[in-house]
C-alpha atoms as a PDB file:
ATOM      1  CA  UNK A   1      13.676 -66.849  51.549  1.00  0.00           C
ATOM      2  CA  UNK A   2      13.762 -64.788  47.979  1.00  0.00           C
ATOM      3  CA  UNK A   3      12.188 -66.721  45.221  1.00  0.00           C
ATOM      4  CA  UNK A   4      13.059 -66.262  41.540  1.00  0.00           C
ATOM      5  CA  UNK A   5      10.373 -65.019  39.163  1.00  0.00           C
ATOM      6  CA  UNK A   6      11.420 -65.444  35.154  1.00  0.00           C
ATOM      7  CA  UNK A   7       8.714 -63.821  34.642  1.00  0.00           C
ATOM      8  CA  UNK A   8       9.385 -60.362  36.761  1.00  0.00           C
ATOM      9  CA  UNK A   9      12.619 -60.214  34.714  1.00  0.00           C
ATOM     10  CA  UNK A  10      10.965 -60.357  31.488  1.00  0.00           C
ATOM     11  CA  UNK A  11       8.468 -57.943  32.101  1.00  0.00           C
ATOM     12  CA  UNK A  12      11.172 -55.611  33.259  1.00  0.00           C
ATOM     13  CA  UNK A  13      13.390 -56.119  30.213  1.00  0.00           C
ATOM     14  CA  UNK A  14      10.180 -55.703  27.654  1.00  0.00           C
ATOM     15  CA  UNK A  15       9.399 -52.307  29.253  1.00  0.00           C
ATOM     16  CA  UNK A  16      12.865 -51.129  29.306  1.00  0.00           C
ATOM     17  CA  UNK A  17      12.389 -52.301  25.254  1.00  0.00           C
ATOM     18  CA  UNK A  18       8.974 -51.210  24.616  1.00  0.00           C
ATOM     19  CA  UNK A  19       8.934 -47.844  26.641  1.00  0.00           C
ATOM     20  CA  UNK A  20       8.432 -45.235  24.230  1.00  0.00           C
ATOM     21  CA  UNK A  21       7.631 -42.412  26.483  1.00  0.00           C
ATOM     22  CA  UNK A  22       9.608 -40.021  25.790  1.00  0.00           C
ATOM     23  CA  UNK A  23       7.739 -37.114  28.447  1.00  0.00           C
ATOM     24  CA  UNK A  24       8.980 -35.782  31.856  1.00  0.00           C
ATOM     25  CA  UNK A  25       9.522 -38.314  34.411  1.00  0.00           C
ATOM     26  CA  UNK A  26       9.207 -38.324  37.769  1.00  0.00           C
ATOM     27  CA  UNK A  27      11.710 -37.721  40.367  1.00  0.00           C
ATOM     28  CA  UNK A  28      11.525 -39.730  43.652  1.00  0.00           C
ATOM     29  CA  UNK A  29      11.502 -37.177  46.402  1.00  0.00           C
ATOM     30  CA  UNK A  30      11.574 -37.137  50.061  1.00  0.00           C
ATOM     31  CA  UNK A  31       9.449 -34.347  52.496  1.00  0.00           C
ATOM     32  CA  UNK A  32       9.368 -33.921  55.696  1.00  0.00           C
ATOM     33  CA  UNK A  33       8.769 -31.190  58.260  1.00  0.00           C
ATOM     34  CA  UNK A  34      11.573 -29.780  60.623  1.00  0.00           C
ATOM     35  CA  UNK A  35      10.830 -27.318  62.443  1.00  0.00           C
ATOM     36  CA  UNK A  36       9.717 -23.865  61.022  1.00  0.00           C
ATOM     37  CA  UNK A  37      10.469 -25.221  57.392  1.00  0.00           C
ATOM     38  CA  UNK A  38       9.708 -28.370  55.330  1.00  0.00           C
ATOM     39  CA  UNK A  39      12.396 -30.205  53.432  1.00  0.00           C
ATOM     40  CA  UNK A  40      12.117 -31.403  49.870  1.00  0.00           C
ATOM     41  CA  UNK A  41      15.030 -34.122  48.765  1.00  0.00           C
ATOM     42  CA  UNK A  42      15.268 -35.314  45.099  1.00  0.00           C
ATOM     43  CA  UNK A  43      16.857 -37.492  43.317  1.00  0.00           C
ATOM     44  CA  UNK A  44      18.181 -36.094  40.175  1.00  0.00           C
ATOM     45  CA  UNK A  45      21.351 -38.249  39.920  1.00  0.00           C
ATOM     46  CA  UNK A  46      23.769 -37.440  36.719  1.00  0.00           C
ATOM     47  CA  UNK A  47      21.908 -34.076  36.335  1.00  0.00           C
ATOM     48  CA  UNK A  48      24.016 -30.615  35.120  1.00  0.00           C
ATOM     49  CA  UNK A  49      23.105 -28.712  37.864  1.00  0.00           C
ATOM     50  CA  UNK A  50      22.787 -25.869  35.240  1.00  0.00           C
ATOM     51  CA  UNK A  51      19.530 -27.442  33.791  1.00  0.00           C
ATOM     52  CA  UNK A  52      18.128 -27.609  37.275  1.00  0.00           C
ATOM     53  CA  UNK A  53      14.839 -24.924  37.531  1.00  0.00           C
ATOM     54  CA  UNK A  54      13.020 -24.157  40.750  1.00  0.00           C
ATOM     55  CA  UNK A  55      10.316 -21.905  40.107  1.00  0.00           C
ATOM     56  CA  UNK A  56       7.005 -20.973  42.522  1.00  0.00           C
ATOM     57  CA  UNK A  57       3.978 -19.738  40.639  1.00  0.00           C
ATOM     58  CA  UNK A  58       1.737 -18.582  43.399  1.00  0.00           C
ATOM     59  CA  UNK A  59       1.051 -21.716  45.462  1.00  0.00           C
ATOM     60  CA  UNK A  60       2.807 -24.217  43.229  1.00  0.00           C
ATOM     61  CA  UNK A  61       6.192 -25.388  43.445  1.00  0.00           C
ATOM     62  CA  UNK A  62       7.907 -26.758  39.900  1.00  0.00           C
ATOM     63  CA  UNK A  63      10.820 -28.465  39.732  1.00  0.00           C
ATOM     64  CA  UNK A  64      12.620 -29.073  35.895  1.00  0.00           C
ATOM     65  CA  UNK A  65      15.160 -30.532  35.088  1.00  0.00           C
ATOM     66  CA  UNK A  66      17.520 -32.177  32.518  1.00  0.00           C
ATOM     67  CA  UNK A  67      20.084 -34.862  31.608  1.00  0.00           C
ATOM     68  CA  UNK A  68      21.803 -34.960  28.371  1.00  0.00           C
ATOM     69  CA  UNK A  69      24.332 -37.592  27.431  1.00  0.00           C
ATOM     70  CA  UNK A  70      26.977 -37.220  25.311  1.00  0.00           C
ATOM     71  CA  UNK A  71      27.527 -39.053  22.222  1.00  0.00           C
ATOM     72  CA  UNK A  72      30.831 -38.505  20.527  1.00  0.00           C
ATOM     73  CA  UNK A  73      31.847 -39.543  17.090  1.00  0.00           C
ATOM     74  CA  UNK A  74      33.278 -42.902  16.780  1.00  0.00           C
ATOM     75  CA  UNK A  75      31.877 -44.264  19.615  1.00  0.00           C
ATOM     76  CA  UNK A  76      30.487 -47.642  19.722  1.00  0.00           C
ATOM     77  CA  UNK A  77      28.182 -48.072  22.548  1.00  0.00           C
ATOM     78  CA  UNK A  78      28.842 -51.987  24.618  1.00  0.00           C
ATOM     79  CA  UNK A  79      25.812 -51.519  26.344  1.00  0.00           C
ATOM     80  CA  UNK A  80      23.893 -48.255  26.956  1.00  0.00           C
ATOM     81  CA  UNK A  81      21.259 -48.293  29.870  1.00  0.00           C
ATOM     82  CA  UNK A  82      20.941 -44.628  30.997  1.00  0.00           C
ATOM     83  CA  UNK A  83      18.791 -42.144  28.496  1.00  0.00           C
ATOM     84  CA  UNK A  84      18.436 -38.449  28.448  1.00  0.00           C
ATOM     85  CA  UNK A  85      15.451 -37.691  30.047  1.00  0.00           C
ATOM     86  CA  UNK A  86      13.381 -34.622  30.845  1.00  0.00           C
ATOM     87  CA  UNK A  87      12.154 -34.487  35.114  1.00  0.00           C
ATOM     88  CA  UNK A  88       9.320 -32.649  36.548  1.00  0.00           C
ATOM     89  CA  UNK A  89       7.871 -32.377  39.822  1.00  0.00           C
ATOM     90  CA  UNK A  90       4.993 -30.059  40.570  1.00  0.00           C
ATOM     91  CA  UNK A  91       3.912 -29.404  44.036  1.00  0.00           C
ATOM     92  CA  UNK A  92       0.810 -27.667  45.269  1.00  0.00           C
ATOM     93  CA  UNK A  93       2.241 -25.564  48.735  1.00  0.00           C
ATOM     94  CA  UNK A  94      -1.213 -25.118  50.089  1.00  0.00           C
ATOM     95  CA  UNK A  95      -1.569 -22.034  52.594  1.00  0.00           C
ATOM     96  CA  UNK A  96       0.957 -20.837  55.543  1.00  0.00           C
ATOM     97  CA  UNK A  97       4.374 -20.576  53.395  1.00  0.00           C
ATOM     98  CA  UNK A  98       6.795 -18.430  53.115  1.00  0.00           C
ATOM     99  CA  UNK A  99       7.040 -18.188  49.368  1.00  0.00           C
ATOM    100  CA  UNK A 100       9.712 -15.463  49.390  1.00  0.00           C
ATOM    101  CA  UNK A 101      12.389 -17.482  51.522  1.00  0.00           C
ATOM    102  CA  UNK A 102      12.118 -20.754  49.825  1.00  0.00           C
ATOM    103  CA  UNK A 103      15.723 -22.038  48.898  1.00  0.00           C
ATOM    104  CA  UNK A 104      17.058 -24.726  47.125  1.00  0.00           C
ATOM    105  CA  UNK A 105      20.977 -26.153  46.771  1.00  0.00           C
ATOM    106  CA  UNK A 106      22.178 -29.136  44.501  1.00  0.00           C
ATOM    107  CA  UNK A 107      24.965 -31.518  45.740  1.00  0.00           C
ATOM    108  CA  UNK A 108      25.743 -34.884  44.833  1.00  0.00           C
ATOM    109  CA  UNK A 109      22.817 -35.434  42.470  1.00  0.00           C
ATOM    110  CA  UNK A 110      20.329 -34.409  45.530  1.00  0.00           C
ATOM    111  CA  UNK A 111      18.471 -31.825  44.848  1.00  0.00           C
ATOM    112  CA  UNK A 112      17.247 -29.929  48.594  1.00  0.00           C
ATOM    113  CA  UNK A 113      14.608 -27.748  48.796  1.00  0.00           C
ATOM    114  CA  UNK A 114      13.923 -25.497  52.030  1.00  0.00           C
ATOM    115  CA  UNK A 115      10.516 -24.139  52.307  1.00  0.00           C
ATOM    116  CA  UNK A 116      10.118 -22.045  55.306  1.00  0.00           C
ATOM    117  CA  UNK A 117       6.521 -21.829  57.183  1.00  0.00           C
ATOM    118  CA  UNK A 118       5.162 -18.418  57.313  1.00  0.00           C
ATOM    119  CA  UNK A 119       4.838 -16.131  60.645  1.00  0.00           C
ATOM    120  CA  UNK A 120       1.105 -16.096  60.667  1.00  0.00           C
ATOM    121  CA  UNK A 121       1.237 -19.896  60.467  1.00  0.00           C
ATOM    122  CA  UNK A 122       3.658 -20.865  62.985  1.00  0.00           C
ATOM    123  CA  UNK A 123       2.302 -22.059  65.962  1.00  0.00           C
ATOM    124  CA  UNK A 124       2.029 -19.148  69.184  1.00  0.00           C
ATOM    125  CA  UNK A 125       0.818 -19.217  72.770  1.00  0.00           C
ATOM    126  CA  UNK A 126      -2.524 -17.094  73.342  1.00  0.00           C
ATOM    127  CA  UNK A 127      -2.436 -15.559  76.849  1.00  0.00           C
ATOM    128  CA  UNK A 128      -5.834 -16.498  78.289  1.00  0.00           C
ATOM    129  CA  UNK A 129      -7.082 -12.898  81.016  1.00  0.00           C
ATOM    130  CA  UNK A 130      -9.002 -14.331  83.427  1.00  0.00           C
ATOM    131  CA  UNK A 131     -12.242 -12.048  85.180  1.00  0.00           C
ATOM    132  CA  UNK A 132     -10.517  -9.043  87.228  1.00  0.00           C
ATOM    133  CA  UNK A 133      -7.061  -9.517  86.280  1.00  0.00           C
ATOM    134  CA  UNK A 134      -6.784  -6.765  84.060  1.00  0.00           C
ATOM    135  CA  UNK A 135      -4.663  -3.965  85.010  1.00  0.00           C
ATOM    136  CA  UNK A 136      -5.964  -1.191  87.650  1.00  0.00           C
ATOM    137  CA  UNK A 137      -5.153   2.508  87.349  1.00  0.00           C
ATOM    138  CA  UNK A 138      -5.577   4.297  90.885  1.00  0.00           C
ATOM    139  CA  UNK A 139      -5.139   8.086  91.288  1.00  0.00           C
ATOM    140  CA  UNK A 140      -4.117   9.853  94.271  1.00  0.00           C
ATOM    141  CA  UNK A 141      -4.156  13.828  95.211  1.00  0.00           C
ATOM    142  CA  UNK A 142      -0.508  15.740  95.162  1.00  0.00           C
ATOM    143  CA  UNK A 143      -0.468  19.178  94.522  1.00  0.00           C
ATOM    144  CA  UNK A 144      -0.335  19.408  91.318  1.00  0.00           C
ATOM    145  CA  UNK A 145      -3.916  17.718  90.703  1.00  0.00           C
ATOM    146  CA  UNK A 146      -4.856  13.832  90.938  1.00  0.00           C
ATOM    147  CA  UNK A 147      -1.715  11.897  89.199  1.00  0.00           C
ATOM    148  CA  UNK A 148      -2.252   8.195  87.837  1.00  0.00           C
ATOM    149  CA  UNK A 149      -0.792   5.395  88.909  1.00  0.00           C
ATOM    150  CA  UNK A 150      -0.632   1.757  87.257  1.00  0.00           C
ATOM    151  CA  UNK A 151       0.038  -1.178  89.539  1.00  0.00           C
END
């Protein structure tokens, strides 16, 4: 059973009023692993996908981006809830990427990020030589001399 709280909705309208942050805010963002690559989702919803940046500096993934409203002349605003606002993400990739092959596509205010997991990080089967098992090279005579052979 959902209760109703005045108070929630108060505090929500007075820091919709009183917010006066004007910085980069935060993106919600999804990331998982698949595979050989990790996916990055964002949600960057009424974004020009012009003003969307995806940049790596070394180890660390930033993500910019930027919605602008318009405002023409003559218009009178009823209500006016959504703001232009500034996003940034920054992500710290840690070792074993592929920082060459990371890709990123923007579709229906989703912002997807493929960051591939480098060859020397991937996981691989070590072949474990038991005692004696390596190969043995026997020679027999022919006339030409003693003549290898690998079995």
């Amino acid at each position: 059973m959902a209760t109703y709280d005045p108070f929630r909705d108060l505090d929500r309208l007075a820091t919709s009023l009183f917010d006066t942050r004007r910085g980069p805010r935060r993106m919600p963002m999804d990331l998982y692993r698949d595979g050989d690559h990790y996916v990055l989702t964002a949600d960057l919803p009424g974004i020009d996908p012009g003003s969307v940046d995806v940049d790596v500096d070394g180890q660390l993934l930033t993500i910019r981006a930027e919605r602008t409203l318009p405002s023409g002349d003559g218009v009178k605003w009823i209500t006016r809830e959504r703001e232009a606002a500034s996003f940034l993400r920054q992500l710290n990739l840690g070792q074993g990427i592929d920082t060459e092959r990371i890709s990123a596509n923007y579709s229906n205010g989703v912002l997807s990020v493929t960051i591939p997991v480098s060859e020397k990080a991937k996981p691989r089967k070590i072949e474990v030589m038991a005692d004696g098992t390596s190969p043995v090279i026997q020679a027999h005579e022919s006339a030409d001399g003693p003549q290898p052979v690998e079995q």
